[in-house]
Each structure stands twice: as structure tokens, then as C-alpha cells.
N, C-alpha and C. Protein backbone atom coordinates (compact mmCIF):
# COMPACT_ATOMS: atom_id res chain seq x y z
N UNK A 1 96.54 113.53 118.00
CA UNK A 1 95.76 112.50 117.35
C UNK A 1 95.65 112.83 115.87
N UNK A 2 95.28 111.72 115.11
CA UNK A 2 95.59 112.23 113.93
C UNK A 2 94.51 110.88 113.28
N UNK A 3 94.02 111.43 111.92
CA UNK A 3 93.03 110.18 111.33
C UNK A 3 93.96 109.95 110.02
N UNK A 4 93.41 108.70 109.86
CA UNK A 4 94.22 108.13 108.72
C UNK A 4 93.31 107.48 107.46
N UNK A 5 93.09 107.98 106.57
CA UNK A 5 91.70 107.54 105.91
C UNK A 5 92.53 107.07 104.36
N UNK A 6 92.62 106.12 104.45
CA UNK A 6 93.31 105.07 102.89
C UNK A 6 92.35 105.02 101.59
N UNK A 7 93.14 105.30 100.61
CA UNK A 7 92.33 104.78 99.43
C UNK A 7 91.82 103.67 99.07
N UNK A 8 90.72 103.74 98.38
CA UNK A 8 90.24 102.14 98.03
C UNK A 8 90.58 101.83 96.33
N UNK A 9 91.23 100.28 96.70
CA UNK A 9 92.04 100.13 95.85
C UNK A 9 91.06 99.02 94.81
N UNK A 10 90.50 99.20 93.47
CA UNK A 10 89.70 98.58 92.60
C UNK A 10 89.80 96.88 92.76
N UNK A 11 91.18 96.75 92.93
CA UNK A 11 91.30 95.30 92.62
C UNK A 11 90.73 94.15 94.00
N UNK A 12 90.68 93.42 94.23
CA UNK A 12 90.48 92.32 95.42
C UNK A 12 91.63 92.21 95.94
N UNK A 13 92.33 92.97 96.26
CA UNK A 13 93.70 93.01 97.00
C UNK A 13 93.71 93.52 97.98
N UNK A 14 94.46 93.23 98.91
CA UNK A 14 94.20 93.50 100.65
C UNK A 14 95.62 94.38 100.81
N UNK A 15 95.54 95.86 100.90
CA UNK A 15 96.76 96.63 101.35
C UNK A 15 96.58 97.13 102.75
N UNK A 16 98.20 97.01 103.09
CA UNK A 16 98.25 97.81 104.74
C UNK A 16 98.65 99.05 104.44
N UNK A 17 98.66 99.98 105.22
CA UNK A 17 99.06 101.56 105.48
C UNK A 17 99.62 101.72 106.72
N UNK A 18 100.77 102.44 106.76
CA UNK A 18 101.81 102.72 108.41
C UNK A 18 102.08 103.78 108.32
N UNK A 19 101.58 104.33 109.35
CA UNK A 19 102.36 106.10 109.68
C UNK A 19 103.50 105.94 110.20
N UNK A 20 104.58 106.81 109.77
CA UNK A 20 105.80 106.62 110.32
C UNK A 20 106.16 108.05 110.71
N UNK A 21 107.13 108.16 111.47
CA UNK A 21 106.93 109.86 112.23
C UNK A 21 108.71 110.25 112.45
N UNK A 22 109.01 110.84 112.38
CA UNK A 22 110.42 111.43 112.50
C UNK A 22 110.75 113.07 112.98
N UNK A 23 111.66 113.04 112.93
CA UNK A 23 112.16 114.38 113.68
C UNK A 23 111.49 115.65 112.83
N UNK A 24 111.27 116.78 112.74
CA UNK A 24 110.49 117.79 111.66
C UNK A 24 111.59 117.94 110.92
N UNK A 25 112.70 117.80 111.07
CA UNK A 25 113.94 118.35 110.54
C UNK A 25 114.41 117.31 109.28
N UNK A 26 113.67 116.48 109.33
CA UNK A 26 113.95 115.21 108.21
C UNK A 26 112.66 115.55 107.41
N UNK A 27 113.25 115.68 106.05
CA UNK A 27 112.13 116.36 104.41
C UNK A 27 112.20 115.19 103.50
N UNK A 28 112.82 114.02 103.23
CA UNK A 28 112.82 113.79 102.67
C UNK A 28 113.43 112.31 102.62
N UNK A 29 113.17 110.97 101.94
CA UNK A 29 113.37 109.80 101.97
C UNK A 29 114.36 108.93 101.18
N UNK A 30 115.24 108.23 101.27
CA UNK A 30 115.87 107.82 99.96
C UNK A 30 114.51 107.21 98.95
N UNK A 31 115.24 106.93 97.62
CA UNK A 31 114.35 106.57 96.90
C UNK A 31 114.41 104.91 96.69
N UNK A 32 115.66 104.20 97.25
CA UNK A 32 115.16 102.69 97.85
C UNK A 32 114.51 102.65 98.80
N UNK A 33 114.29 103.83 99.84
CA UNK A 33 113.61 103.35 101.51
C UNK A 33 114.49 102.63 102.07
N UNK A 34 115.52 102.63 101.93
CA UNK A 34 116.56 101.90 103.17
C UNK A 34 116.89 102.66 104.40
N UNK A 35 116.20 104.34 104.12
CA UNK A 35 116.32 104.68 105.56
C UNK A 35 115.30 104.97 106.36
N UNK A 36 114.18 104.07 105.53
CA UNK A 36 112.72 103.67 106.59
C UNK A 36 113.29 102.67 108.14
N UNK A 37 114.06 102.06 107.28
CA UNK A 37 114.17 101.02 108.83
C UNK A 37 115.42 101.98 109.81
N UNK A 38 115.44 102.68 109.68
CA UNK A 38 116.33 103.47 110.98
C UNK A 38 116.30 104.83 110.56
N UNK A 39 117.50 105.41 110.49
CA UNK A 39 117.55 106.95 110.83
C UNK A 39 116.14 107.82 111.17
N UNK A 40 116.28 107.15 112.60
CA UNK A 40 115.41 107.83 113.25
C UNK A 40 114.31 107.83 113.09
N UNK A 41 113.30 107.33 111.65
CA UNK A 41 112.17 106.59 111.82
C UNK A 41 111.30 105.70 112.64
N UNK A 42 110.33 106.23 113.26
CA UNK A 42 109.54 105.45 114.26
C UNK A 42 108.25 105.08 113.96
N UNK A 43 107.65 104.14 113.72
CA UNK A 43 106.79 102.99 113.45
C UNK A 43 105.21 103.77 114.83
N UNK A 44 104.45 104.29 114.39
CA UNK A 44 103.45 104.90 115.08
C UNK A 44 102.44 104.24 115.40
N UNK A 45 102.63 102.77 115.08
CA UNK A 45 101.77 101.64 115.23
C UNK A 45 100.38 102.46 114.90
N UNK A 46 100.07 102.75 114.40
CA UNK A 46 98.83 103.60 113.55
C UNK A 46 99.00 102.75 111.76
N UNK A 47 97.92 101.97 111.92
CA UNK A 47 97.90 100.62 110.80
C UNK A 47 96.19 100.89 110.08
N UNK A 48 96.73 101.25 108.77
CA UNK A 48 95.21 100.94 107.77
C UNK A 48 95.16 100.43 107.24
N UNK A 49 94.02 99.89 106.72
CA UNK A 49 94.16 98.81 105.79
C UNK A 49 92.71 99.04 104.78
N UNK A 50 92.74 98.69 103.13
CA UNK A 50 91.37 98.90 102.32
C UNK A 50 90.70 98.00 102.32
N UNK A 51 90.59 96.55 103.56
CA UNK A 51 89.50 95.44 103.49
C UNK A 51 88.83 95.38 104.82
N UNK A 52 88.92 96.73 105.72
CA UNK A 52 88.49 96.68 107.14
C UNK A 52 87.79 98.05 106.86
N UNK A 53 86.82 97.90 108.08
CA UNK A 53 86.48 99.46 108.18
C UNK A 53 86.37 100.25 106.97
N UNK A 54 86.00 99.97 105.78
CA UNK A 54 85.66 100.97 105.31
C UNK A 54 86.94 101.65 104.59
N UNK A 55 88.12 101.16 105.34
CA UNK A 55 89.70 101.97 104.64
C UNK A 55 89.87 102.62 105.88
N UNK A 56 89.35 102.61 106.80
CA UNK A 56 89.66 103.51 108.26
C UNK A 56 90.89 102.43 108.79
N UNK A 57 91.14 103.30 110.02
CA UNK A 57 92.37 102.79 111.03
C UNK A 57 91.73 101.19 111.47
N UNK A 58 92.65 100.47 111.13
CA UNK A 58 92.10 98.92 111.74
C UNK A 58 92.84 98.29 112.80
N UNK A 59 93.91 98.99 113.17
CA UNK A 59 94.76 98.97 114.35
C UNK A 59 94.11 98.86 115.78
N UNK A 60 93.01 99.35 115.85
CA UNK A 60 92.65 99.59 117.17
C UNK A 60 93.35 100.73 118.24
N UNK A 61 94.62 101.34 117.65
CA UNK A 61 94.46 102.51 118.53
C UNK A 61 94.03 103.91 117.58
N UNK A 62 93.71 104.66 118.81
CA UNK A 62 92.86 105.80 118.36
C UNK A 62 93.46 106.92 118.23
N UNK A 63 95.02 106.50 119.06
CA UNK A 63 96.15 107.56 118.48
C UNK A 63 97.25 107.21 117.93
N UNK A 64 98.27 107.59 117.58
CA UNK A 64 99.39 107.41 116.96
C UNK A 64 100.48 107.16 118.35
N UNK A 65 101.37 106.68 118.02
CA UNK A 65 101.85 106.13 119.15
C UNK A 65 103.30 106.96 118.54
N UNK A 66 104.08 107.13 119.64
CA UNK A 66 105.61 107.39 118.81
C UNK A 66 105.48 108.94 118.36
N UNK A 67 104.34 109.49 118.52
CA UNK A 67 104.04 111.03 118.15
C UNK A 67 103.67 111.72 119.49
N UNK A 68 104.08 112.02 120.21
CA UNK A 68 103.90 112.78 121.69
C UNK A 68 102.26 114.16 120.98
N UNK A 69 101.44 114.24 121.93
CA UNK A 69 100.80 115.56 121.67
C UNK A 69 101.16 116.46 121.48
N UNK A 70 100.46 116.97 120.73
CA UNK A 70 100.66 118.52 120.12
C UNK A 70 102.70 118.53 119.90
N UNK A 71 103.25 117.77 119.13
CA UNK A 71 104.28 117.32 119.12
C UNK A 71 104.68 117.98 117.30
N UNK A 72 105.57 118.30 116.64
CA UNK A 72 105.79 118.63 115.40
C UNK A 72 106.41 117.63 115.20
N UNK A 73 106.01 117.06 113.92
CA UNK A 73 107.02 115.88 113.68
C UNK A 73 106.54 115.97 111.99
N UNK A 74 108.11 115.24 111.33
CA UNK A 74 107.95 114.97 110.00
C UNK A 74 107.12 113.44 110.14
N UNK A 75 106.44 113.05 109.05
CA UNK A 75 105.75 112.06 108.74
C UNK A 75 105.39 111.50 107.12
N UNK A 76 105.42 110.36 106.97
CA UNK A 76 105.06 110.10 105.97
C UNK A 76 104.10 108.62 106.04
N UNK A 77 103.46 107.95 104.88
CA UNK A 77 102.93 106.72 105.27
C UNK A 77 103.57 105.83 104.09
N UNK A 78 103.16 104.93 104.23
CA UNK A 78 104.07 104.05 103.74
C UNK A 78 102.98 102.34 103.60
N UNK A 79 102.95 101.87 101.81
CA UNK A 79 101.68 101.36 101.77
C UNK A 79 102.06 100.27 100.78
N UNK A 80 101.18 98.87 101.26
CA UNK A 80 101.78 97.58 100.71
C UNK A 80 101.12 96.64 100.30
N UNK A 81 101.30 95.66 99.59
CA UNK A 81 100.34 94.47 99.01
C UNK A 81 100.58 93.55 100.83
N UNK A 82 99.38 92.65 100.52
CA UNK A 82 99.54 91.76 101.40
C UNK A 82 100.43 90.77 100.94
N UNK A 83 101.17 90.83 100.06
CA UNK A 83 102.10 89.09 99.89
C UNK A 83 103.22 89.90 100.20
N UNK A 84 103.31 91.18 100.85
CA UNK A 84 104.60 91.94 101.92
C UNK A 84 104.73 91.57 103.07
N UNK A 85 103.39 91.49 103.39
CA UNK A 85 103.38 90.96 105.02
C UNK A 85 102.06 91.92 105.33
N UNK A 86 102.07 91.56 106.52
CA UNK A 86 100.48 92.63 107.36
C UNK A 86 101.10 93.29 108.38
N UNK A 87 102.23 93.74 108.51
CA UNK A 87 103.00 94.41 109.67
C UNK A 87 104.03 95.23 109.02
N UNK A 88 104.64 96.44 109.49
CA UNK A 88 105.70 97.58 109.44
C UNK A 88 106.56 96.81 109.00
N UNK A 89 106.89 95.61 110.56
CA UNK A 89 108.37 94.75 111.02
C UNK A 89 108.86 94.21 110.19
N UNK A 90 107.68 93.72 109.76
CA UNK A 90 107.86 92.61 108.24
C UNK A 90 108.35 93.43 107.21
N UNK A 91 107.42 94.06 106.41
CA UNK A 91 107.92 94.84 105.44
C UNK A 91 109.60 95.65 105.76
N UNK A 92 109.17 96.27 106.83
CA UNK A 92 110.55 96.76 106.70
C UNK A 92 112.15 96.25 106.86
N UNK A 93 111.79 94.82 106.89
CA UNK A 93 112.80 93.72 107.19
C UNK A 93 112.98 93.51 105.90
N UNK A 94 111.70 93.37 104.69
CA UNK A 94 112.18 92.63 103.37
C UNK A 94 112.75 94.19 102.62
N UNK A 95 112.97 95.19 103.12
CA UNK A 95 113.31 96.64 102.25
C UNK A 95 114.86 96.17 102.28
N UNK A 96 115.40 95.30 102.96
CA UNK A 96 116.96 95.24 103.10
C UNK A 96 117.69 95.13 101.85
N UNK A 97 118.56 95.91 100.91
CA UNK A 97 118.70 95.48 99.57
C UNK A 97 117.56 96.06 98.94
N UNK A 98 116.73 96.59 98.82
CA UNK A 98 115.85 96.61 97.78
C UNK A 98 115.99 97.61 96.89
N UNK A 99 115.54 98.21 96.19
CA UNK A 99 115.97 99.13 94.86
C UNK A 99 114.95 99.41 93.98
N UNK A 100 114.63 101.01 93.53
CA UNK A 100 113.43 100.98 92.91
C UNK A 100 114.00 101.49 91.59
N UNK A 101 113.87 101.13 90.32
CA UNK A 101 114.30 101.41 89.20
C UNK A 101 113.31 101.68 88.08
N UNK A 102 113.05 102.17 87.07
CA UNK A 102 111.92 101.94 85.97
C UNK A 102 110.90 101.82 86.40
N UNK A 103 110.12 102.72 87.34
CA UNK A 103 108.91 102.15 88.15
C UNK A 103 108.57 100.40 88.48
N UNK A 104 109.67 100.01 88.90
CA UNK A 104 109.32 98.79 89.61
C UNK A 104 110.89 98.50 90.55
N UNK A 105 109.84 97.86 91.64
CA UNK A 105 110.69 97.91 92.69
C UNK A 105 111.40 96.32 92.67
N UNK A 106 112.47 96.05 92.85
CA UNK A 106 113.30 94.85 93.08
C UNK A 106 114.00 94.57 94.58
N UNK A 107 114.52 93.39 94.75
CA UNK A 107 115.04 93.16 96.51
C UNK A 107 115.14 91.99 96.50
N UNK A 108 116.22 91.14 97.03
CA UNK A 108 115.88 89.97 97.53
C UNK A 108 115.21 89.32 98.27
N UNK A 109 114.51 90.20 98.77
CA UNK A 109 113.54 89.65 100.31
C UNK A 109 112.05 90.18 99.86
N UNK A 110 112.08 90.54 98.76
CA UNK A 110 110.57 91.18 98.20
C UNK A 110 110.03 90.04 97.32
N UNK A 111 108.49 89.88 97.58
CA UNK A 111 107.58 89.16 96.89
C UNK A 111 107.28 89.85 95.43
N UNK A 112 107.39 89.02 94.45
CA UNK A 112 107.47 89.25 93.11
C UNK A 112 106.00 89.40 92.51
N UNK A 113 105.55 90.27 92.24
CA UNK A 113 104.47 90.83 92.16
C UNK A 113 103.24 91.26 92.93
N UNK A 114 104.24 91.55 94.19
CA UNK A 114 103.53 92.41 95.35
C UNK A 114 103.60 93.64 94.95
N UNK A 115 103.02 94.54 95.75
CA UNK A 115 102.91 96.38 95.75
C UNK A 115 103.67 97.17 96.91
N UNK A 116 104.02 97.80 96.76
CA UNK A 116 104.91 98.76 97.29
C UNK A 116 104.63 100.50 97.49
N UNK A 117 104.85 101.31 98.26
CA UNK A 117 104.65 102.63 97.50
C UNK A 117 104.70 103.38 99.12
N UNK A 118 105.21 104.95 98.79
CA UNK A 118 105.53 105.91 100.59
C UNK A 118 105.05 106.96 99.32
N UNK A 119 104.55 107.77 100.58
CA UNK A 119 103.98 109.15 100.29
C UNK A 119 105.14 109.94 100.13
N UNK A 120 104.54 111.12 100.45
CA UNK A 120 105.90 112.53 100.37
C UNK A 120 105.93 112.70 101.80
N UNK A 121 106.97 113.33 102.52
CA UNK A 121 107.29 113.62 103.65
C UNK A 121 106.85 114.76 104.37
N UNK A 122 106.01 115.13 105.16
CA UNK A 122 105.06 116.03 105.40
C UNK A 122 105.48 116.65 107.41
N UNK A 123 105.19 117.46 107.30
CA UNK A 123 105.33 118.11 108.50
C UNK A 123 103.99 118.48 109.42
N UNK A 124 103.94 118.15 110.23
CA UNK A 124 102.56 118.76 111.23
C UNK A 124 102.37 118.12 112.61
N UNK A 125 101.83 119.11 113.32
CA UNK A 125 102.03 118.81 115.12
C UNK A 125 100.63 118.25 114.89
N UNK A 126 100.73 116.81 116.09
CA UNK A 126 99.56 115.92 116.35
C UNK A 126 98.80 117.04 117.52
N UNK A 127 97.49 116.39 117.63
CA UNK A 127 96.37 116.67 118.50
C UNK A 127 96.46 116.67 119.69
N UNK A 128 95.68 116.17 120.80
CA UNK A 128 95.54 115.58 122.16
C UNK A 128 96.51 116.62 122.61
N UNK A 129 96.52 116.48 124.03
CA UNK A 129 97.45 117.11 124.85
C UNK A 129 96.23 117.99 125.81
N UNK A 130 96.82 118.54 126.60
CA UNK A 130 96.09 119.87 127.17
C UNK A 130 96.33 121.46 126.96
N UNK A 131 95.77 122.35 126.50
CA UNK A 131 94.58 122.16 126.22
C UNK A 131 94.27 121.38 125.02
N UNK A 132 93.30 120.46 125.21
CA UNK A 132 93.28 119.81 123.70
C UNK A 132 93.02 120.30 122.40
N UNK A 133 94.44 119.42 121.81
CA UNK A 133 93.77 119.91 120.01
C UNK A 133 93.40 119.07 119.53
N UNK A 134 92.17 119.32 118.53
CA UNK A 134 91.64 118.37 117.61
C UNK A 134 92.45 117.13 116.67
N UNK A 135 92.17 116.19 116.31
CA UNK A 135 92.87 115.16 116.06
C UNK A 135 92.87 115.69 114.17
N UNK A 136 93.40 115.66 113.28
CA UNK A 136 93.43 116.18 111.94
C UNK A 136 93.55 114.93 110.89
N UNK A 137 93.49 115.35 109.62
CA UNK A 137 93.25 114.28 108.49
C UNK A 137 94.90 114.34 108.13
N UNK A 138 95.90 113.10 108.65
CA UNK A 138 96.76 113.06 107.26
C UNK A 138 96.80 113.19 105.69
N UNK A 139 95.59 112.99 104.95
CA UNK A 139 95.01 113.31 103.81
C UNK A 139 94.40 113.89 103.59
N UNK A 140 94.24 115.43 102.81
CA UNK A 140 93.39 116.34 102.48
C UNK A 140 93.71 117.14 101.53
N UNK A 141 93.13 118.61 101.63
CA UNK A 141 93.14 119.25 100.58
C UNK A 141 93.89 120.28 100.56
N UNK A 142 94.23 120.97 102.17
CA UNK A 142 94.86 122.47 102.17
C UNK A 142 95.49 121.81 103.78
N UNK A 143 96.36 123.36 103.85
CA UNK A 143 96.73 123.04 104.76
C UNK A 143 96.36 123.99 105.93
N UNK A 144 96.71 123.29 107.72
CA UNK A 144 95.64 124.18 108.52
C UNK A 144 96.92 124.40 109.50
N UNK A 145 96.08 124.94 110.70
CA UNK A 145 97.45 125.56 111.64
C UNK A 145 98.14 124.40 112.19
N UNK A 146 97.63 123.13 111.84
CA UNK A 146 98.61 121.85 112.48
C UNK A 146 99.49 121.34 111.90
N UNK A 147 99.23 121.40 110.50
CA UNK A 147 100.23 121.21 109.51
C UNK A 147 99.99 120.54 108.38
N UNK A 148 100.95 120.40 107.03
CA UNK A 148 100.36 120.23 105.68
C UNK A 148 99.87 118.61 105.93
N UNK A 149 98.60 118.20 105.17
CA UNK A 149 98.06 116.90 105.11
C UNK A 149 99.01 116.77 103.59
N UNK A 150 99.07 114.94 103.37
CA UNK A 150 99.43 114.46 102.19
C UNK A 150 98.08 114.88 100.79
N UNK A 151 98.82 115.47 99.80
CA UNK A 151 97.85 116.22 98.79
C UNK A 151 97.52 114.96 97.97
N UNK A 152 98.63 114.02 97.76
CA UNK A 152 98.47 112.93 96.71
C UNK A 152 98.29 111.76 96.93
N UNK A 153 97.41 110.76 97.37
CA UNK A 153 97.57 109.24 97.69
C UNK A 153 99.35 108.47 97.07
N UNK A 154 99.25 107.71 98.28
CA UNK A 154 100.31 106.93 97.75
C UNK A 154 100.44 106.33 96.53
N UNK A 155 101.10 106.31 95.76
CA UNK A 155 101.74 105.70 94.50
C UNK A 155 102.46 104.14 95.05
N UNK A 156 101.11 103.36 94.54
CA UNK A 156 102.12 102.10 94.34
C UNK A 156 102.97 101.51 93.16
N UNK A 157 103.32 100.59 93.31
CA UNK A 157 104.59 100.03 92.36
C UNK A 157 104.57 98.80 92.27
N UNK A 158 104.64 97.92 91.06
CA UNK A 158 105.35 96.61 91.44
C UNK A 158 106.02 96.01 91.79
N UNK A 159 106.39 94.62 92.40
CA UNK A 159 107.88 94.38 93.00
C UNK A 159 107.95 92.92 91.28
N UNK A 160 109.19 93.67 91.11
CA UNK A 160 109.55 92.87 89.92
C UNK A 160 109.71 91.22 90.04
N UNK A 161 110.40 90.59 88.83
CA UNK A 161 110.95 89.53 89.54
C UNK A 161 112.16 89.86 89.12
N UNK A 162 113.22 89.14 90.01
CA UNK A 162 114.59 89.46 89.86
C UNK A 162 115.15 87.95 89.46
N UNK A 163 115.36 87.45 88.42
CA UNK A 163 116.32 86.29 87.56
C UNK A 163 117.36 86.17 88.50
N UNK A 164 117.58 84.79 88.87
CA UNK A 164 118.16 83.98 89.76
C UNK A 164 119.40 84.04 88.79
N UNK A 165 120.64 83.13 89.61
CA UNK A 165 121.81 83.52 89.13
C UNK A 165 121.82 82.97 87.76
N UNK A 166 121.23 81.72 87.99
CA UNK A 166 122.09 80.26 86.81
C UNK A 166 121.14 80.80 85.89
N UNK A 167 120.01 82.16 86.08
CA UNK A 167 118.98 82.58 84.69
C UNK A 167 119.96 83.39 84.16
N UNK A 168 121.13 84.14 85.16
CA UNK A 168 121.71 85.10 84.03
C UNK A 168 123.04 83.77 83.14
N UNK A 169 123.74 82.92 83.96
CA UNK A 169 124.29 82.22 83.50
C UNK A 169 124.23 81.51 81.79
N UNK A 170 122.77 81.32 82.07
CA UNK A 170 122.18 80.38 80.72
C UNK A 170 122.24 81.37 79.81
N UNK A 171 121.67 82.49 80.31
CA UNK A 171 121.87 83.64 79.13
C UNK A 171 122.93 84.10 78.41
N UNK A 172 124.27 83.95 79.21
CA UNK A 172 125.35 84.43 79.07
C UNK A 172 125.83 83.01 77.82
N UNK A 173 126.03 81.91 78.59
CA UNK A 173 126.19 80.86 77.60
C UNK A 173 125.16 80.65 76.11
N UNK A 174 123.89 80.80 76.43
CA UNK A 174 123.36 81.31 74.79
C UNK A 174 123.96 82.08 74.10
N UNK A 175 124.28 83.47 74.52
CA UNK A 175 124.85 84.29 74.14
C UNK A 175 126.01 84.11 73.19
N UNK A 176 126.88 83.46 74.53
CA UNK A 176 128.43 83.09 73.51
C UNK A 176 128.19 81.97 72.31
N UNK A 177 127.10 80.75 72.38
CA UNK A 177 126.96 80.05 71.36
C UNK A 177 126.43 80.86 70.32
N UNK A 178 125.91 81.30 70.54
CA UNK A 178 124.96 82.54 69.14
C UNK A 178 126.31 83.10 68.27
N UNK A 179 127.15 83.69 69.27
CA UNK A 179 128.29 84.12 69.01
C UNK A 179 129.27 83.71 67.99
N UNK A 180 129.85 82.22 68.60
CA UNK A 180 130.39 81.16 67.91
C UNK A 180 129.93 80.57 66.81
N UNK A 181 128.47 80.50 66.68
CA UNK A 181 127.42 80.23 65.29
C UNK A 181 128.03 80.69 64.43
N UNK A 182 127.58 81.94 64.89
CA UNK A 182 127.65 83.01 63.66
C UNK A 182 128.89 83.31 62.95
N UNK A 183 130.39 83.42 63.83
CA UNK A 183 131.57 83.06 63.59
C UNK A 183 131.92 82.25 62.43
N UNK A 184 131.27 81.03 62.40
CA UNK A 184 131.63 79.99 61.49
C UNK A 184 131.41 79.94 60.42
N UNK A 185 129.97 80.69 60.65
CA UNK A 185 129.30 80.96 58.46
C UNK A 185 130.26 82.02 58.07
């Protein structure tokens, strides 16, 4: 078992939070997240959110799912505006194509001035089981015999807008008239 306690975010904006859980042997994420939706990433249906509860688990389960007890697994969370969607499925459907550049994230399937943002990839065996172990904070300060908590809240990001074709087109044709102008004097 494991608690999941989200930051509260200043603005009137409604973010989700997803634990995602993987083999211990996986450290580390691309930096588009295109290998959130597979290699071996599993969706722990363990869902927070900063307009429920306080920033607590609003999922309704009380454990992580996809994390067996007393189980070692890599993990990370992974955290979003609501004009992403209110689900993993969703979000991780619009990551297809997406690309994070200059601190802002771009995609064709991404909402243009939504939020975005995954923790660091962390290692530690869940709770429950027999004999039972205590359920632990994914977020904290040190680390204990279950394994390292995330030291830094997630970092979000903007999702840019990305200029449609006929915007780069027009540009290109300004361009060459500017071109030709200037040619003539």
C-alpha cells in the first residue's frame, strides 16, 4: 500500500495524478513519455487529484493496483491539467507524437495550454501482504527500508500551440514576397 499526497496547485485549475509502476530494473523515462504508454508501464489505477479530498487519493481504492505486496517495483507519477482529460487512458492516448522542447510540451493530440509534467523514477517495495507492511508516502523527505519517496513535486509544463499547416504556408509566402520587395529597390 502506498499514500499518494499531491501538491496544491495556486491557480483554480483541476489536476489529476497517476501512479504508474514498472519493473525495478527500469530508472528512467524518455523525455517525450512515449514510453509511458507501453514498455511495460502499468497504470496502478491509484488517481489524485488537487480539487478532492484535500489533494488525497480520490480514486477510491486504498491500494495501488498493478503493484503486488511487499512487491519492488520502479515507479513514477505522472500529473495533468484537466483540458488532458481526467483519466491515465486519455492522457496517455494524446502522448502519441508528442515532444517536449524549450520547456513546453507540443503533440497533435495535446490541448494547447493544458499542463503536463512526470516525476523522477523511483524504486520501492509496496506494503500489505503478510506479515503486513505499513503502507508508505510516495512523497517525502528521506528514504526508509521500503524505498526512496519522490524528493521533488512534479514539474509541470505547458502544452504549446503548434501552427497548423497553411500558418507555416502563409509564412513561407510572406517571406518570399518580403524577399522579392526588397530585390527590386
Amino acid at each position: 500500500m502506498v499514500q499518494l499526497v499531491v501538491p496544491h496547485w495556486p491557480e483554480p485549475v483541476a489536476f489529476f495524478y497517476e501512479l504508474l509502476v514498472n519493473q525495478s530494473t527500469v530508472t528512467t523515462i524518455d523525455s517525450s513519455l512515449q514510453g509511458l504508454a507501453g514498455a511495460g508501464w502499468s497504470d496502478a489505477l491509484f488517481q489524485g487529484t488537487n480539487t478532492v479530498q484535500a489533494g488525497r487519493v480520490s480514486s477510491g481504492n486504498t491500494a495501488a493496483q498493478n503493484w503486488p505486496a511487499q512487491a519492488v517495483e520502479s515507479y513514477t507519477v505522472v500529473g495533468w491539467s484537466s483540458a488532458e482529460g481526467s483519466d491515465w487512458a486519455t492522457v496517455s492516448a494524446r502522448l502519441a507524437g508528442a515532444s517536449f522542447s524549450g520547456g513546453k510540451w507540443s503533440g497533435p493530440l495535446l490541448v494547447a495550454g493544458g499542463w503536463l509534467g512526470v516525476a523522477t523514477v523511483q524504486q520501492a517495495k509496496s506494503g500489505g501482504g503478510s506479515p503486513a507492511l505499513a503502507s508508505w508516502g510516495l512523497f517525502g523527505a528521506g528514504s526508509s527500508a521500503q524505498g526512496s519517496p519522490i524528493v521533488t513535486p512534479t514539474d509541470m509544463f505547458v502544452v504549446g500551440t503548434i501552427p497548423e499547416p497553411s500558418t507555416f504556408a502563409l509564412v513561407g509566402l510572406g517571406s518570399a514576397a518580403m524577399m522579392i520587395f526588397r530585390r527590386r529597390k
